[in-house]
C-alpha atoms as a PDB file:
ATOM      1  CA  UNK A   1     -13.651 -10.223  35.145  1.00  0.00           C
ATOM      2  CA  UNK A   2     -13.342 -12.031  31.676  1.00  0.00           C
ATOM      3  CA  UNK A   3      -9.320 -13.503  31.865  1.00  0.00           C
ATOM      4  CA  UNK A   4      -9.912 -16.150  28.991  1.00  0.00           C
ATOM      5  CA  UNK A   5     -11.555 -16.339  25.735  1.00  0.00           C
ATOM      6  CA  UNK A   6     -11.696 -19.914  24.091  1.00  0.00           C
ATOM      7  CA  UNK A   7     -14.356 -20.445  21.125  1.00  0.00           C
ATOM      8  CA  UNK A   8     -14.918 -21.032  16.746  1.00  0.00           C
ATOM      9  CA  UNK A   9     -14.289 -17.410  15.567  1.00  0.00           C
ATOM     10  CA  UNK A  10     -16.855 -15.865  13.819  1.00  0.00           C
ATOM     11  CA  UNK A  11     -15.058 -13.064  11.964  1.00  0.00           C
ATOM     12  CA  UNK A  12     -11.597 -10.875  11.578  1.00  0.00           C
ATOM     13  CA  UNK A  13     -11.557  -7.730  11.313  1.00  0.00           C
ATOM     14  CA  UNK A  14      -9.051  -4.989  10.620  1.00  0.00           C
ATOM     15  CA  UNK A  15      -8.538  -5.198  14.858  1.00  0.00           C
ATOM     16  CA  UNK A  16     -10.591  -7.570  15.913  1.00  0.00           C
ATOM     17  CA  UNK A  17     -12.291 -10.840  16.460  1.00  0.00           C
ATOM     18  CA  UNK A  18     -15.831 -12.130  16.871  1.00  0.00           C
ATOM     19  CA  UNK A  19     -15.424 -15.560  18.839  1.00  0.00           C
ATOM     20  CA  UNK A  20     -18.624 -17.377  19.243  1.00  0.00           C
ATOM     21  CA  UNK A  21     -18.754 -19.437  23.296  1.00  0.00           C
ATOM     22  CA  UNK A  22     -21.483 -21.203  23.354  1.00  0.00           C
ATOM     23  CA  UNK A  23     -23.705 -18.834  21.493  1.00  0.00           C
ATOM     24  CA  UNK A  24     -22.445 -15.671  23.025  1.00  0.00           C
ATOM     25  CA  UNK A  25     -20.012 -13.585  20.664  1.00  0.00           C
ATOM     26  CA  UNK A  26     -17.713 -11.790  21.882  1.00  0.00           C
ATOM     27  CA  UNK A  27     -15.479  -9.233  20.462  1.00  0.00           C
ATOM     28  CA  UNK A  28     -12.031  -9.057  21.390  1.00  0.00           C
ATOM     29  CA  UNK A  29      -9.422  -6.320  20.028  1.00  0.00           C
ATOM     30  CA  UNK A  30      -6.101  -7.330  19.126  1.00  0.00           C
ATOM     31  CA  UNK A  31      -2.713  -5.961  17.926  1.00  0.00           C
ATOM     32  CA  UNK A  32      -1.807  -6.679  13.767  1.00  0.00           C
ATOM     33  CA  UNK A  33       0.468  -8.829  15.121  1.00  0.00           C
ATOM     34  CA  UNK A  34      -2.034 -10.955  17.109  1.00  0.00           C
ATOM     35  CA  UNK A  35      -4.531 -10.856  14.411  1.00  0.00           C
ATOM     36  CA  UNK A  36      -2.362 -12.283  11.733  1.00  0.00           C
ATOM     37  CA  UNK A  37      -1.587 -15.134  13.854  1.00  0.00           C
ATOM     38  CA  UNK A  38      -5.252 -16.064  14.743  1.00  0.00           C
ATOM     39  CA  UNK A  39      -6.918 -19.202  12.282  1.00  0.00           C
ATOM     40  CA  UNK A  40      -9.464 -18.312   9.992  1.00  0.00           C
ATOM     41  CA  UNK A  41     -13.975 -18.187  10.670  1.00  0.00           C
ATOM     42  CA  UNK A  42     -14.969 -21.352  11.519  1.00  0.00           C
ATOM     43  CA  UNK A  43     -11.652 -22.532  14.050  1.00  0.00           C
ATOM     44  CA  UNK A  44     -10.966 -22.419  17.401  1.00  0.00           C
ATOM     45  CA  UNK A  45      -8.840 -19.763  19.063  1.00  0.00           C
ATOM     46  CA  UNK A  46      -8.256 -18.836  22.624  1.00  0.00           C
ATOM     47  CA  UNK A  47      -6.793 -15.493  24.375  1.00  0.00           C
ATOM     48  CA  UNK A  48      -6.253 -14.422  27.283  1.00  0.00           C
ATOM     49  CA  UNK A  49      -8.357 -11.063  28.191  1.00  0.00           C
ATOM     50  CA  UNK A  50      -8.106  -7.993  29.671  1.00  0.00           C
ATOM     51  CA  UNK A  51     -11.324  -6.103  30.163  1.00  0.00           C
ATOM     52  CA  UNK A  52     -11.716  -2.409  29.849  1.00  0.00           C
ATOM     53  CA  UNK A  53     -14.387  -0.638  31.859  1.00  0.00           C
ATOM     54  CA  UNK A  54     -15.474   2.723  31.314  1.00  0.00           C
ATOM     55  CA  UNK A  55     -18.768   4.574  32.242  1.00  0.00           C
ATOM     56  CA  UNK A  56     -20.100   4.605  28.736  1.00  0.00           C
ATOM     57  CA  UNK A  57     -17.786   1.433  27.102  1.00  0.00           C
ATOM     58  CA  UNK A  58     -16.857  -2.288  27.975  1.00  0.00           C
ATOM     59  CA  UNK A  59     -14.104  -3.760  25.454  1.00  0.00           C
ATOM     60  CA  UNK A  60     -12.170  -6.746  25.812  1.00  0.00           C
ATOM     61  CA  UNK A  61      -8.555  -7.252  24.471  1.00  0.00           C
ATOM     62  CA  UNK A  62      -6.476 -10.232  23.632  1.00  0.00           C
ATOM     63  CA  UNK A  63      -3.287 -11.935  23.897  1.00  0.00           C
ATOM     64  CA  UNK A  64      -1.937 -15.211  23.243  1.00  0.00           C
ATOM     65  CA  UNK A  65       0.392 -14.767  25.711  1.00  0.00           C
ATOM     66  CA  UNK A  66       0.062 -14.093  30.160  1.00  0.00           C
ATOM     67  CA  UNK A  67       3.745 -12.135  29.173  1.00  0.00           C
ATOM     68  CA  UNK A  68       1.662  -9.676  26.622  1.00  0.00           C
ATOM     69  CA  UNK A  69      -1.220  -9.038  28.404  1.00  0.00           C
ATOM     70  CA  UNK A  70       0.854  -8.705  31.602  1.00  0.00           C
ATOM     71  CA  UNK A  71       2.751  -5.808  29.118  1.00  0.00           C
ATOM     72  CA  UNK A  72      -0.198  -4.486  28.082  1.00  0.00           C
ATOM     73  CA  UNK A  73      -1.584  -3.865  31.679  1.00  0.00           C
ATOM     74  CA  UNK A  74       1.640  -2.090  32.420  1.00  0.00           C
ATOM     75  CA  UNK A  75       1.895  -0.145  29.104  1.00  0.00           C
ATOM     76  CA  UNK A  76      -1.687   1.605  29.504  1.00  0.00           C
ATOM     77  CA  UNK A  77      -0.595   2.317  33.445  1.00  0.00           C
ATOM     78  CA  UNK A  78       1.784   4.792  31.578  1.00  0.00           C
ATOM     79  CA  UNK A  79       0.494   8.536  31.215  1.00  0.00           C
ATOM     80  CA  UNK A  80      -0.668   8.894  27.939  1.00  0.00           C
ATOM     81  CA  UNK A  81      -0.545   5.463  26.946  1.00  0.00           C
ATOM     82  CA  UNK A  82      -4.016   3.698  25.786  1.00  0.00           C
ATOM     83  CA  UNK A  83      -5.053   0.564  24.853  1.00  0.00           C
ATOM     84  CA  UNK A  84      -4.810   1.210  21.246  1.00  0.00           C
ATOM     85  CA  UNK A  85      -1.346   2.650  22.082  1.00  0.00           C
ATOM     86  CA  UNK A  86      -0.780  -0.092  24.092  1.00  0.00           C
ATOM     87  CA  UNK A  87      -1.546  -2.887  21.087  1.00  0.00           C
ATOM     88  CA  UNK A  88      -0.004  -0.167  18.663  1.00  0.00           C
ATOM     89  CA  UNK A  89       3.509  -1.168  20.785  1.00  0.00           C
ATOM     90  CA  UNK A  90       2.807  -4.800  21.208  1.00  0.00           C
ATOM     91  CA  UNK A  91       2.039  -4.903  17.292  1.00  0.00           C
ATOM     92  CA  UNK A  92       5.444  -3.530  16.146  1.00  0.00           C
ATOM     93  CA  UNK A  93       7.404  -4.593  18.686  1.00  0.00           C
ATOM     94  CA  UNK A  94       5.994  -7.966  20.360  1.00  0.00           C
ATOM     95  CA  UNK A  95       6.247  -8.904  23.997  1.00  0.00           C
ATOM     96  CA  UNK A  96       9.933  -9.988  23.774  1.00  0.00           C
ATOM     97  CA  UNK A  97      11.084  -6.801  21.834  1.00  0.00           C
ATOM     98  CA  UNK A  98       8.640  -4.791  24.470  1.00  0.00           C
ATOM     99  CA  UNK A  99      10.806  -6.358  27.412  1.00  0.00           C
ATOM    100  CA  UNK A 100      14.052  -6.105  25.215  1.00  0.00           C
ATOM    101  CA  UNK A 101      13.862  -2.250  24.165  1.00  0.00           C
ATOM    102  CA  UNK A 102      12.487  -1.266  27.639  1.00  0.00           C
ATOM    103  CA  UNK A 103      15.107  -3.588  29.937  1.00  0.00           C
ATOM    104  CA  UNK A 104      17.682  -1.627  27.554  1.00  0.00           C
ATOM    105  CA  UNK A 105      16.370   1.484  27.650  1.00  0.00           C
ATOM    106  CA  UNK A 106      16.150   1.457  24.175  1.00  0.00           C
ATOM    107  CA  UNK A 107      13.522   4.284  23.423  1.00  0.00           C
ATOM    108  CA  UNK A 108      13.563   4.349  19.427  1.00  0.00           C
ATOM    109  CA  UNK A 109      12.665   1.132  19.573  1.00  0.00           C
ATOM    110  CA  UNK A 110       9.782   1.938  21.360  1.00  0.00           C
ATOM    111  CA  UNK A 111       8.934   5.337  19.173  1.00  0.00           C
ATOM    112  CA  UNK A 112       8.518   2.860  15.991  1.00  0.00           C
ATOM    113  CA  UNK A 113       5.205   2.008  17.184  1.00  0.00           C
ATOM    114  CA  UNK A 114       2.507   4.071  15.398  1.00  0.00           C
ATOM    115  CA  UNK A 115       1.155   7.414  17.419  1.00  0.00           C
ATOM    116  CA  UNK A 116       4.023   6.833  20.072  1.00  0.00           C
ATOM    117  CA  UNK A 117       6.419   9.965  20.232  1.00  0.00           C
ATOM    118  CA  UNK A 118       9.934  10.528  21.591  1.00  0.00           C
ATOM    119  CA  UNK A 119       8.542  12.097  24.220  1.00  0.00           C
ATOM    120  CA  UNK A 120       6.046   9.442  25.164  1.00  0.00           C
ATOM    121  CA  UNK A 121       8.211   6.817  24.322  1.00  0.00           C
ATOM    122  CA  UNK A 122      10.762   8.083  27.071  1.00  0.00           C
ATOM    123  CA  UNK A 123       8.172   7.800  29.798  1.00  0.00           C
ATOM    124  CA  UNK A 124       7.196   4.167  28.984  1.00  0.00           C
ATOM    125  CA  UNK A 125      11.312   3.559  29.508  1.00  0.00           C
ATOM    126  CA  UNK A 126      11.733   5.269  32.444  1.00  0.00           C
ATOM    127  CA  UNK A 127       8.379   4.399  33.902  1.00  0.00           C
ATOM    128  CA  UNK A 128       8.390   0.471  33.273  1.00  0.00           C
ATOM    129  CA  UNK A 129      11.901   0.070  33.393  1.00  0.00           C
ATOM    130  CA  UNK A 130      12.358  -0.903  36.832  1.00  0.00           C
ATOM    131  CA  UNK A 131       9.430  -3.900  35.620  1.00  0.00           C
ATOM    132  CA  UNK A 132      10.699  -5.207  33.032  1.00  0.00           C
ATOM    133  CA  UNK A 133      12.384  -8.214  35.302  1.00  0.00           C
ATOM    134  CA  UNK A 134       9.495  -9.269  36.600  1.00  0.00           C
ATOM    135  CA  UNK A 135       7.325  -9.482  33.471  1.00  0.00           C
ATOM    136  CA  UNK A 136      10.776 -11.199  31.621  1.00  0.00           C
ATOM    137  CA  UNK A 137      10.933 -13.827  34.233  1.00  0.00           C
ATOM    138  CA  UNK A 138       7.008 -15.231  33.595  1.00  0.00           C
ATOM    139  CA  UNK A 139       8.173 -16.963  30.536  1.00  0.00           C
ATOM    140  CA  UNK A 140       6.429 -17.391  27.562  1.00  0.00           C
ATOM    141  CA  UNK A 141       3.307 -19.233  28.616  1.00  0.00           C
ATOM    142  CA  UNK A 142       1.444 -19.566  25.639  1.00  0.00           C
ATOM    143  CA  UNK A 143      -2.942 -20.225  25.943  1.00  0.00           C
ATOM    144  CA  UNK A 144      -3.811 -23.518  25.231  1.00  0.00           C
ATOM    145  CA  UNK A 145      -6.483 -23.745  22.079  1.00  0.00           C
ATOM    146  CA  UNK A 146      -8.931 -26.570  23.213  1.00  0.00           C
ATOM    147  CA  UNK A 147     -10.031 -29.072  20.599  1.00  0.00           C
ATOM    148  CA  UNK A 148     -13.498 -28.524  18.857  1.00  0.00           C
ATOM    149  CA  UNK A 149     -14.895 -30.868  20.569  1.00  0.00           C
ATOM    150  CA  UNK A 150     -14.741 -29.023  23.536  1.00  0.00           C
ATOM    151  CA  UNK A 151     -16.529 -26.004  22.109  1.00  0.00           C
ATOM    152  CA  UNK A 152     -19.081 -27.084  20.881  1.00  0.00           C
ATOM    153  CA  UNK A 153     -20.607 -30.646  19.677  1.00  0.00           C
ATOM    154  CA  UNK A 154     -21.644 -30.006  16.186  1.00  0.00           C
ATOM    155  CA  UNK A 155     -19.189 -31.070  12.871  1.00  0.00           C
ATOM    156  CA  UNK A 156     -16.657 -28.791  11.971  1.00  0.00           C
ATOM    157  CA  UNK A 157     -14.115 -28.244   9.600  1.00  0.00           C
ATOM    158  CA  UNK A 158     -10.731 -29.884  10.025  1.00  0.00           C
ATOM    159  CA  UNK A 159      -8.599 -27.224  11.739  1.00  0.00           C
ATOM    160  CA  UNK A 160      -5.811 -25.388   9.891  1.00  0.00           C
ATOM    161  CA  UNK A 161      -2.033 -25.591  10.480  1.00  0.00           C
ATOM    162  CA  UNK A 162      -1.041 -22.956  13.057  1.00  0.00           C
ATOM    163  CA  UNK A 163       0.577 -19.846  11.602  1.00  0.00           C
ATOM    164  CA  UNK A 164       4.657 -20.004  12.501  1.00  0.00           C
ATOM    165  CA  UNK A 165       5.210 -17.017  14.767  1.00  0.00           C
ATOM    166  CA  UNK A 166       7.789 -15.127  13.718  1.00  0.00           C
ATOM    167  CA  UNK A 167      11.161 -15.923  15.267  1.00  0.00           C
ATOM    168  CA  UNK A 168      12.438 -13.676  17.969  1.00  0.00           C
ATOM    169  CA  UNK A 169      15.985 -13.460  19.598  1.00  0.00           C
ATOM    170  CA  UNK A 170      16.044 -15.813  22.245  1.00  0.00           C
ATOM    171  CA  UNK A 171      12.874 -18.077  23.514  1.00  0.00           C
ATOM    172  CA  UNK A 172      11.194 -15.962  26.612  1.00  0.00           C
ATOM    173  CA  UNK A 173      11.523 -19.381  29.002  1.00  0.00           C
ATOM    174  CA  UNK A 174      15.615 -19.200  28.229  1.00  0.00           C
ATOM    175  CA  UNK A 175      15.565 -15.800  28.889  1.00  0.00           C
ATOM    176  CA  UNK A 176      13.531 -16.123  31.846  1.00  0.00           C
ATOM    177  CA  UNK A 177      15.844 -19.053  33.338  1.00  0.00           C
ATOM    178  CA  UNK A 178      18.695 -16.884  32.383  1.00  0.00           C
ATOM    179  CA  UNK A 179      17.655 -14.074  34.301  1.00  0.00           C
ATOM    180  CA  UNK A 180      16.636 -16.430  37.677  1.00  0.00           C
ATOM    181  CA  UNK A 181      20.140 -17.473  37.587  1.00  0.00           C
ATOM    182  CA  UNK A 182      21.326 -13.944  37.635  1.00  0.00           C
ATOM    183  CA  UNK A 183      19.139 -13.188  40.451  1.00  0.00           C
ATOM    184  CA  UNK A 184      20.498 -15.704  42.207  1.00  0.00           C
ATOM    185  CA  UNK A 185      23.830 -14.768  41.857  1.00  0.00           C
ATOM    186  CA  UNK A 186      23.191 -10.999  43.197  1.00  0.00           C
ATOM    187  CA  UNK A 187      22.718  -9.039  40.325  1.00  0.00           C
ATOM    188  CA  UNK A 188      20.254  -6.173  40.799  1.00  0.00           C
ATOM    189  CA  UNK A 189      16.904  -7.006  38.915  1.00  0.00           C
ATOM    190  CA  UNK A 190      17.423  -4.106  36.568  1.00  0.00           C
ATOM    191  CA  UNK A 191      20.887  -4.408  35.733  1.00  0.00           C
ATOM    192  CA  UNK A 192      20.251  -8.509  35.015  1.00  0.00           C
ATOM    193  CA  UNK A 193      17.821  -7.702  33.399  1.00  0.00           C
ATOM    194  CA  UNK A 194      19.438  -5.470  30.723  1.00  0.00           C
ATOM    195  CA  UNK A 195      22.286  -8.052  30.331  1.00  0.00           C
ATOM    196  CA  UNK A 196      20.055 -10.857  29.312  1.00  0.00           C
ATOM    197  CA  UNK A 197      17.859  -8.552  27.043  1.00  0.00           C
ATOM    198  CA  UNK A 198      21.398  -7.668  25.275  1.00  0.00           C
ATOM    199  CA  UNK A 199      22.440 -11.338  25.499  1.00  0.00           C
ATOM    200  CA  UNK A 200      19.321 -12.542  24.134  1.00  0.00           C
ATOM    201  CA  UNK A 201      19.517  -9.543  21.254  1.00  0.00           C
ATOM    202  CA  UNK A 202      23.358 -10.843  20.542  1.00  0.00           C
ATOM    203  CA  UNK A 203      22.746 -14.378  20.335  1.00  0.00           C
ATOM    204  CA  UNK A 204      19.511 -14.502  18.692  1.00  0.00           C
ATOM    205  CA  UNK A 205      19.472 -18.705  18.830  1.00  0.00           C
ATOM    206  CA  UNK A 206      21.026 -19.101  22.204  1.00  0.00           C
ATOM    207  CA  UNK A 207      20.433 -21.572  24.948  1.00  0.00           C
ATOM    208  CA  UNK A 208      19.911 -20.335  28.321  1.00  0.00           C
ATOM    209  CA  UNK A 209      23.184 -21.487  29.437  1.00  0.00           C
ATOM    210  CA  UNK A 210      24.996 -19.348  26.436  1.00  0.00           C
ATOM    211  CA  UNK A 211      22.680 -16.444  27.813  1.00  0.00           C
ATOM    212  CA  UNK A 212      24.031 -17.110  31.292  1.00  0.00           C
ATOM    213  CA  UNK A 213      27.826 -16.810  29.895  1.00  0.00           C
ATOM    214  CA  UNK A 214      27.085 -13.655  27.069  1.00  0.00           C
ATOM    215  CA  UNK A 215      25.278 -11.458  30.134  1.00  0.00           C
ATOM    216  CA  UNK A 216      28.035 -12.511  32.585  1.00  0.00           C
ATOM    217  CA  UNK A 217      30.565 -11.116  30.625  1.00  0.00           C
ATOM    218  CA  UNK A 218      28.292  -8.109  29.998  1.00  0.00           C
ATOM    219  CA  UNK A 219      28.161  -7.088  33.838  1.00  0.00           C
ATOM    220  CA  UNK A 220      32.142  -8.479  34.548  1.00  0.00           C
ATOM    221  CA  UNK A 221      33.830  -5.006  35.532  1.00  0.00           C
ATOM    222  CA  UNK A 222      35.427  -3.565  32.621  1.00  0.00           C
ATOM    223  CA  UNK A 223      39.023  -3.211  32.668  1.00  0.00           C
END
């Protein structure tokens, strides 16, 4: 099993990347959103991987993020949901909106992505929703990129600035800490989870201790 990519891309294309190890390329699919995040041919990049095996087909997919691929495992465990589906979803959406519109059962934002239908959209809410917790509470956890030097030993160019991701409510390790301290107060994984999501969706800039306070008042009994 291939968990990790880390190498001087070769090429882009319109969904994927060529990234030379060592003299072996390998080509790993992405989302849009993953692609226009990735450096240009010639600088390092690493993903994690998840690898597809089929009788007749071995492809490799990649995510910047253990949260994302975690998703994407999940999303293609979903009846009628493939891996270009899956990246389809990941794409629009991103990991925090995935674990956002599906902790809220929120299933038009899920029917944005590309090819995904009410119907289809519905089952990936109902299906995952009980899920969403877990994959909320692993944080961000971001792949390291290792320095050229580490690829290989030949010259290269001086690496470009990292593309700014775009901003998102909430960052995953408040929302994650947010939703441990839920936990430990009793709350039912589901129904913590579905606080912080609309906490985090509220307060797009808030600490996790503001996230605490927005999804306790969320889940106080209403009068």
């Amino acid at each position: 099993m291939i968990g990790r990519i880390a190498g001087r891309i070769e090429y882009k294309g319109d969904d994927h990347v060529l990234i030379d190890v060592r003299g072996v390329g390998y080509m790993v699919y992405c989302s849009d959103r993953v692609l226009a995040t990735l450096p240009g041919p010639g600088e390092v990049a690493a993903l994690y991987t998840d690898l597809l095996v089929r009788e007749d087909l071995l492809q490799l997919f990649g995510f910047p993020t253990l949260v994302e691929k975690e998703w994407h495992r999940l999303l293609t465990s979903v009846q009628g949901i493939g891996a270009k589906a899956s990246l389809a979803i990941l794409g629009t959406l991103g990991p925090d909106g995935v674990s956002r519109a599906i902790a809220l059962g929120d299933v038009n934002a899920i029917k944005t992505a590309k090819g995904i239908g009410p119907k289809t959209a519905q089952r990936v809410v109902i299906e995952l929703k009980d899920k969403a917790p877990a994959v909320m509470a692993m944080g961000s956890g971001t792949v390291t990129t290792p320095d050229a030097d580490v690829i290989e030993d030949a010259p290269v160019a001086r690496p470009r600035a990292p593309t700014a991701p775009a901003p998102a409510p909430a960052s995953a390790s408040a929302q994650a800490e947010a939703l441990s301290a839920l936990s430990n107060l009793g709350y039912a994984p589901a129904e913590a989870a579905g606080a912080v999501a609309q906490a985090a969706q509220d307060t797009p800039d808030a600490e996790t201790s503001a996230l605490i306070r927005t999804a306790l008042r969320l889940l106080a009994p209403k009068a």
